[in-house]
N, C-alpha and C. Protein backbone atom coordinates (compact mmCIF):
# COMPACT_ATOMS: atom_id res chain seq x y z
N UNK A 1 -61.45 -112.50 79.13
CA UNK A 1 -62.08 -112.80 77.87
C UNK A 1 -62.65 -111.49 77.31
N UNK A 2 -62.53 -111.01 76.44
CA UNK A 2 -62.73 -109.56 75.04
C UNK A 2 -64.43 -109.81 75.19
N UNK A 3 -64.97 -109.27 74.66
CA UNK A 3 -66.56 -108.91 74.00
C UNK A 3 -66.34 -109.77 72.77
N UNK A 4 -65.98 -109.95 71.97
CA UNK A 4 -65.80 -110.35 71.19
C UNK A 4 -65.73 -111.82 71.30
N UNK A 5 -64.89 -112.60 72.28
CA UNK A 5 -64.45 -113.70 72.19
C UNK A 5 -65.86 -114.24 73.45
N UNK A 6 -66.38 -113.56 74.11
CA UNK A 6 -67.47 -113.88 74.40
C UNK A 6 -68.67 -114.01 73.83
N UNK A 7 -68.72 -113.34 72.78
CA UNK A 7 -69.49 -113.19 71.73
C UNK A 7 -69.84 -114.43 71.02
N UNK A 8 -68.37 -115.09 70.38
CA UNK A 8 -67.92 -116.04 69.21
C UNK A 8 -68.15 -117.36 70.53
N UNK A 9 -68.58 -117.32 71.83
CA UNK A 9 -68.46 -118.54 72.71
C UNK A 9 -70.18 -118.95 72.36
N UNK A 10 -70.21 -117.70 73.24
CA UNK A 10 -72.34 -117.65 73.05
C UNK A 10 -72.89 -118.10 71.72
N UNK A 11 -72.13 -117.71 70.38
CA UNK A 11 -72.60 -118.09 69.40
C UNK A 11 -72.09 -119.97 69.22
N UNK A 12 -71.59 -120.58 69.26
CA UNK A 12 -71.20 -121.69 69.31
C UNK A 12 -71.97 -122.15 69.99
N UNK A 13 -71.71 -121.86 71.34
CA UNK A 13 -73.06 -122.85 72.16
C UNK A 13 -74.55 -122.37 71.45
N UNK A 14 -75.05 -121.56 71.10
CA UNK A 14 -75.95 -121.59 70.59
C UNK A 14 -75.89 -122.39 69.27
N UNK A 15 -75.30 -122.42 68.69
CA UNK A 15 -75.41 -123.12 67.70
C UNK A 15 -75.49 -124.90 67.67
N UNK A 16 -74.30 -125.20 68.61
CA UNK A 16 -73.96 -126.79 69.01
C UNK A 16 -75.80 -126.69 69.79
N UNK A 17 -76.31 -125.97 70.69
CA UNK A 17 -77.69 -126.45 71.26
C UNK A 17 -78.83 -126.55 70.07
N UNK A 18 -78.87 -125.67 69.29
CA UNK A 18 -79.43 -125.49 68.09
C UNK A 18 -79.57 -127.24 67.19
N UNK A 19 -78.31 -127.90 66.65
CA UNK A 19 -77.92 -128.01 66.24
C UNK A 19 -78.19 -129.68 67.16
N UNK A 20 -78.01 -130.09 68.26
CA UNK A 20 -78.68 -131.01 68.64
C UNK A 20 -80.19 -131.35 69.10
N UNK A 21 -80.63 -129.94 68.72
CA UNK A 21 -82.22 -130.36 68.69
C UNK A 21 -82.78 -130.51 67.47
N UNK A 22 -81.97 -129.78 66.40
CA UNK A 22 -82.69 -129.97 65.21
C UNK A 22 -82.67 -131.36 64.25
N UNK A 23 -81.13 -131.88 64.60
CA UNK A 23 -80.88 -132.88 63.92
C UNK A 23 -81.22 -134.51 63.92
N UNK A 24 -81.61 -134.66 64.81
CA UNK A 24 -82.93 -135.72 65.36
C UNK A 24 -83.89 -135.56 64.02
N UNK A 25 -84.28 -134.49 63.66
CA UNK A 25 -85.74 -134.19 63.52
C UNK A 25 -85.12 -133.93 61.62
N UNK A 26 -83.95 -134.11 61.32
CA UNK A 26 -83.56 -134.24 60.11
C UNK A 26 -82.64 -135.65 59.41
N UNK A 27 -82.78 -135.80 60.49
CA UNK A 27 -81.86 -137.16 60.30
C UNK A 27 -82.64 -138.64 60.32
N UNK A 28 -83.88 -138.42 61.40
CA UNK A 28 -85.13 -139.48 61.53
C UNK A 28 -86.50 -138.72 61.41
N UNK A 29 -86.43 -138.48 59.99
CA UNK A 29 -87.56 -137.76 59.05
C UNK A 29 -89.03 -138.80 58.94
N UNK A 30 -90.15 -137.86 59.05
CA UNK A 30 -91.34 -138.88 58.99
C UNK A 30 -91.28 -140.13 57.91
N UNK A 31 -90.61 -139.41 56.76
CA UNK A 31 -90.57 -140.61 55.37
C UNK A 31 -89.58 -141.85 55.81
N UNK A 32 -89.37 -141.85 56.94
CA UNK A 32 -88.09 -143.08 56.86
C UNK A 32 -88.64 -143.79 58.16
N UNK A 33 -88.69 -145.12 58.52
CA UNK A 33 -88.96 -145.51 59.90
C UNK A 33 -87.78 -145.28 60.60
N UNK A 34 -88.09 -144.73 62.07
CA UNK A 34 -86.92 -145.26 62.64
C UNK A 34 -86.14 -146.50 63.24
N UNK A 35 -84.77 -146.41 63.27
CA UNK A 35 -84.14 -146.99 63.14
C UNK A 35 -83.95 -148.21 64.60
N UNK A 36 -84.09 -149.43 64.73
CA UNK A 36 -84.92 -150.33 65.94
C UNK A 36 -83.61 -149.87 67.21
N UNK A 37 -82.73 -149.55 66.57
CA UNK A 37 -81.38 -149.11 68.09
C UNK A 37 -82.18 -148.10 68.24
N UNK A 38 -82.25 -147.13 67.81
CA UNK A 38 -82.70 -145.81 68.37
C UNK A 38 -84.04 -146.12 69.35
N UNK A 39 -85.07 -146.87 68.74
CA UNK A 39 -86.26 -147.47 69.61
C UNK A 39 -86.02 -148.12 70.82
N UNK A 40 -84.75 -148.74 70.72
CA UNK A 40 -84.60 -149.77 71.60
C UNK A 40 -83.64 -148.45 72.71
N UNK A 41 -83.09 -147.55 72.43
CA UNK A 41 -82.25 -146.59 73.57
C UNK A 41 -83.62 -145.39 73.82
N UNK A 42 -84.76 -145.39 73.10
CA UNK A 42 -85.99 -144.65 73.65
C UNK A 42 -86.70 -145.36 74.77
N UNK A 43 -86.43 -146.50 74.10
CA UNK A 43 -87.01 -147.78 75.75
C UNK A 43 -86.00 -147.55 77.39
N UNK A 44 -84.64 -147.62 76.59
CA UNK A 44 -83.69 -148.05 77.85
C UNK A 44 -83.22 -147.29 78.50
N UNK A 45 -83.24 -145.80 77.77
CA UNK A 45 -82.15 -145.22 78.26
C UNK A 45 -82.96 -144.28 79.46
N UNK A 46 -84.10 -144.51 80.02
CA UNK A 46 -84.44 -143.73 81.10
C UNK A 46 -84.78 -144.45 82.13
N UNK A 47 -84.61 -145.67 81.99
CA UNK A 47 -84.50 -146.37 83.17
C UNK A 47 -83.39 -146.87 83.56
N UNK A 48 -82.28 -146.59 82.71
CA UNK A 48 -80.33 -146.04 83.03
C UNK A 48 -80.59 -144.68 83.65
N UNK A 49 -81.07 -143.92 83.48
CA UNK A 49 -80.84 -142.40 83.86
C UNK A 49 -81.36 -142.55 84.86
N UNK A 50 -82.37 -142.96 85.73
CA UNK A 50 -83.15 -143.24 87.04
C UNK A 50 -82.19 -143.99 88.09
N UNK A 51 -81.81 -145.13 87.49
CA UNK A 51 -80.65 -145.81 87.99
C UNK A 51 -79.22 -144.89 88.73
N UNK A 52 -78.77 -144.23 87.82
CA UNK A 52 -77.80 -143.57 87.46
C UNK A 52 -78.20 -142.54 88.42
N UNK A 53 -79.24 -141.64 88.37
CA UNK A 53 -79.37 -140.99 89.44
C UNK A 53 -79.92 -141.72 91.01
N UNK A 54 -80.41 -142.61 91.24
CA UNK A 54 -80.76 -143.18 92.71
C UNK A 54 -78.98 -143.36 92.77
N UNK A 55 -77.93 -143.68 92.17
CA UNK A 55 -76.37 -144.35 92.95
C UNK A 55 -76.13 -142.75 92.94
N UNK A 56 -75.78 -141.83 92.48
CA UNK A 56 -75.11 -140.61 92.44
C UNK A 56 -75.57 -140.28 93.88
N UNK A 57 -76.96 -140.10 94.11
CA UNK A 57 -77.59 -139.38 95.43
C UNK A 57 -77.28 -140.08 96.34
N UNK A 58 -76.91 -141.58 96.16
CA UNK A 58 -76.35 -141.87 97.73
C UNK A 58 -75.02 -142.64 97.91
N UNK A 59 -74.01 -141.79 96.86
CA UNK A 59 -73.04 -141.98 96.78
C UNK A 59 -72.13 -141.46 98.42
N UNK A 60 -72.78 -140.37 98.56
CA UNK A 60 -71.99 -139.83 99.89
C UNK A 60 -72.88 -140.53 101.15
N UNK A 61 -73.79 -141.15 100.84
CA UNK A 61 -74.48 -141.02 102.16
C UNK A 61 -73.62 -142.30 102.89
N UNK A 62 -73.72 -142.00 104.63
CA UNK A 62 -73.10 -142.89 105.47
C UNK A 62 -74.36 -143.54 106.00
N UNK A 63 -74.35 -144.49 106.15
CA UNK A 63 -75.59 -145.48 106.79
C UNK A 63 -75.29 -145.36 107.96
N UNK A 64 -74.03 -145.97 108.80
CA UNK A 64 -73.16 -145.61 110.25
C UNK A 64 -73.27 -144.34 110.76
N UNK A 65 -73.69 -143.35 110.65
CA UNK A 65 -73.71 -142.11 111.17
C UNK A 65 -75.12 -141.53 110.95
N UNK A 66 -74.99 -140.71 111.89
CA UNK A 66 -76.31 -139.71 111.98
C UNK A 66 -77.86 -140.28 111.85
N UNK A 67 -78.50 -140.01 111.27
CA UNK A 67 -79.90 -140.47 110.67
C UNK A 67 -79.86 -141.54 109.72
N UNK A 68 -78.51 -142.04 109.61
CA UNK A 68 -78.43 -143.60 109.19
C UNK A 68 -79.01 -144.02 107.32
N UNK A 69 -79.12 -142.41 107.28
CA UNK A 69 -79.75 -142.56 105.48
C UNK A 69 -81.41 -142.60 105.44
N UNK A 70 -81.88 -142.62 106.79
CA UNK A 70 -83.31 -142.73 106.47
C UNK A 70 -84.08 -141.90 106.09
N UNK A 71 -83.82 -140.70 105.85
CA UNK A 71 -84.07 -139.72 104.93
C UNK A 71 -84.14 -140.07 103.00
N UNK A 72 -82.88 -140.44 102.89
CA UNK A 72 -82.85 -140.74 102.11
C UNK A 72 -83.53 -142.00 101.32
N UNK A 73 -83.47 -143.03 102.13
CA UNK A 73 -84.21 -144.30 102.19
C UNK A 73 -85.70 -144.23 102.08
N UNK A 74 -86.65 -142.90 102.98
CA UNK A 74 -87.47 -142.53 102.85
C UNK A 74 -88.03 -142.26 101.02
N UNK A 75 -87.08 -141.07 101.17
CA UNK A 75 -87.45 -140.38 99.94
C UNK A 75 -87.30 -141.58 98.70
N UNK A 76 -86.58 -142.56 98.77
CA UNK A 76 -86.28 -143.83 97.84
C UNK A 76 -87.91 -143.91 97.53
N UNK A 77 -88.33 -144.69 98.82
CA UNK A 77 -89.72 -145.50 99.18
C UNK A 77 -90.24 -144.46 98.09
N UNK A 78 -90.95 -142.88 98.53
CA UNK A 78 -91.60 -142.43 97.83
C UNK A 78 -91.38 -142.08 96.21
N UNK A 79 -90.58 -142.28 95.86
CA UNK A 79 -90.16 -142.18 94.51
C UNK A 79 -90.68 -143.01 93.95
N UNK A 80 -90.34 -144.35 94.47
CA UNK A 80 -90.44 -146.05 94.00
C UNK A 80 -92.36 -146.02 93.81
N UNK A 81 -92.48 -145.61 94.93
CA UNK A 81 -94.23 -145.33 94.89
C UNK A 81 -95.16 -144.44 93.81
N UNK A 82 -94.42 -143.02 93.81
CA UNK A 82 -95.28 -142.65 92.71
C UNK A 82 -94.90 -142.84 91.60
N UNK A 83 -93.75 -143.41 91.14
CA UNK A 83 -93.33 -143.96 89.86
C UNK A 83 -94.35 -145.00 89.39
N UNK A 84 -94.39 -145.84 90.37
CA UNK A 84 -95.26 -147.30 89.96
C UNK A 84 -96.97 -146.61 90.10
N UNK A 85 -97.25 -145.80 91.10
CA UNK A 85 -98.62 -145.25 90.85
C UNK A 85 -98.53 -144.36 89.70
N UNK A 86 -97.99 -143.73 88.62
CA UNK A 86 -98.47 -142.78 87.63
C UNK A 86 -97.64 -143.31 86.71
N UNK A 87 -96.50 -143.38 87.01
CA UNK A 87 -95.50 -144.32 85.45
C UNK A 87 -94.99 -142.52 85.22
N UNK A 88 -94.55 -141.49 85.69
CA UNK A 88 -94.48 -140.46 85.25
C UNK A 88 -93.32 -140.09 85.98
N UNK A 89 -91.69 -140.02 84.76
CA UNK A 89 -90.69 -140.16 85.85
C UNK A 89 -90.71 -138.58 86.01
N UNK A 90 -90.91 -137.77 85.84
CA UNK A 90 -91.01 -135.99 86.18
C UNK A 90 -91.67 -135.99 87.77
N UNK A 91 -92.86 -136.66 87.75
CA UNK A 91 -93.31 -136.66 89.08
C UNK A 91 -93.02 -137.33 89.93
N UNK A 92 -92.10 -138.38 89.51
CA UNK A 92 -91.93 -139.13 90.65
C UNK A 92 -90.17 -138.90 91.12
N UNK A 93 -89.69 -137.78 90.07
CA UNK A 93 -88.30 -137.37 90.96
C UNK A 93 -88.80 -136.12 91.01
N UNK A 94 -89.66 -135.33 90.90
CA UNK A 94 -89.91 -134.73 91.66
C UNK A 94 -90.39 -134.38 93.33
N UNK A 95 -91.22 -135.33 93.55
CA UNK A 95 -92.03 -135.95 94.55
C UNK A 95 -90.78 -136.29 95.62
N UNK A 96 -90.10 -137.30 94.92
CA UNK A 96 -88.99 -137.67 95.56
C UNK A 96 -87.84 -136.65 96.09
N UNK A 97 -87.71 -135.65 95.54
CA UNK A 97 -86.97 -134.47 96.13
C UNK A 97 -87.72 -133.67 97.06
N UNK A 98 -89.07 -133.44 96.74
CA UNK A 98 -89.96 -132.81 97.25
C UNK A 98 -90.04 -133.34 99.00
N UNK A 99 -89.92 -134.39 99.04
CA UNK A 99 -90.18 -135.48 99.92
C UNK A 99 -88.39 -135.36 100.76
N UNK A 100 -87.51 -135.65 100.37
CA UNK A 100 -86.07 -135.69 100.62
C UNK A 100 -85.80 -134.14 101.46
N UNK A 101 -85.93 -133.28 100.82
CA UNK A 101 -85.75 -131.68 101.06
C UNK A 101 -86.88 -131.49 102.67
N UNK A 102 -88.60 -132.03 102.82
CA UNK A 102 -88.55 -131.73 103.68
C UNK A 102 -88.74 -132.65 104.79
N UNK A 103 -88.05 -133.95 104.61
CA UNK A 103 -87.23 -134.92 106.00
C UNK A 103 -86.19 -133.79 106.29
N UNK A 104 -85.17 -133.68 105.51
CA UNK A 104 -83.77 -133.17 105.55
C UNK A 104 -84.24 -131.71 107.11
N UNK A 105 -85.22 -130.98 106.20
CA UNK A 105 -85.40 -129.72 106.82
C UNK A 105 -86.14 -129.54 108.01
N UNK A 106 -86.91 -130.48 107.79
CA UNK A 106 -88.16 -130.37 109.42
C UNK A 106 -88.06 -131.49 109.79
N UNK A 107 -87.84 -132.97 109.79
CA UNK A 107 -87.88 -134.29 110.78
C UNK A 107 -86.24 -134.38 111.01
N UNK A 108 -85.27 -134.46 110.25
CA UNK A 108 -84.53 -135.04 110.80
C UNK A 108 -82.83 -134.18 110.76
């Protein structure tokens, strides 16, 4: 790839990133209510993404072998826990990795 054609890439993605943050914020303008789908995928769509990530992470795992997933199963529990104690999904997949990383590394 040229300087050039690396150039004309960087500018695109900057622009397409540009370009999906701004348009939210031009398209559902203070003067207009928003629109009840959009409310209703601000409700749903992060408790699909939570979902969506607990099946991905234990897509590979074998229950029949080794430590049987309880690592993983662990780190579930604590997720499930500080989610419902703070309601704060940042901390509670955080926590939950935090938690996963050191079963994985020091118990098991």
């Amino acid at each position: 790839m040229t300087l050039t054609q690396q150039a004309i890439t960087i500018a695109i993605c900057a622009l397409g990133t540009m370009a999906t943050r701004f348009l939210p914020f031009l398209i559902f303008s203070g003067k207009r209510p928003t629109p009840p789908f959009v409310q209703y995928l601000g409700r749903a769509l992060p408790a699909a993404i939570f979902g969506m990530l607990v099946i991905y992470c234990l897509k590979d795992v074998n229950f029949l072998a080794g430590s049987y997933g309880l690592p993983e199963l662990i780190a579930i529990g604590v997720t499930v826990a500080l989610h419902r104690w703070k309601g704060q999904m940042l901390l509670s997949i955080a926590g939950g990795t935090v938690c996963y990383m050191l079963l994985v590394q020091l118990a098991f």
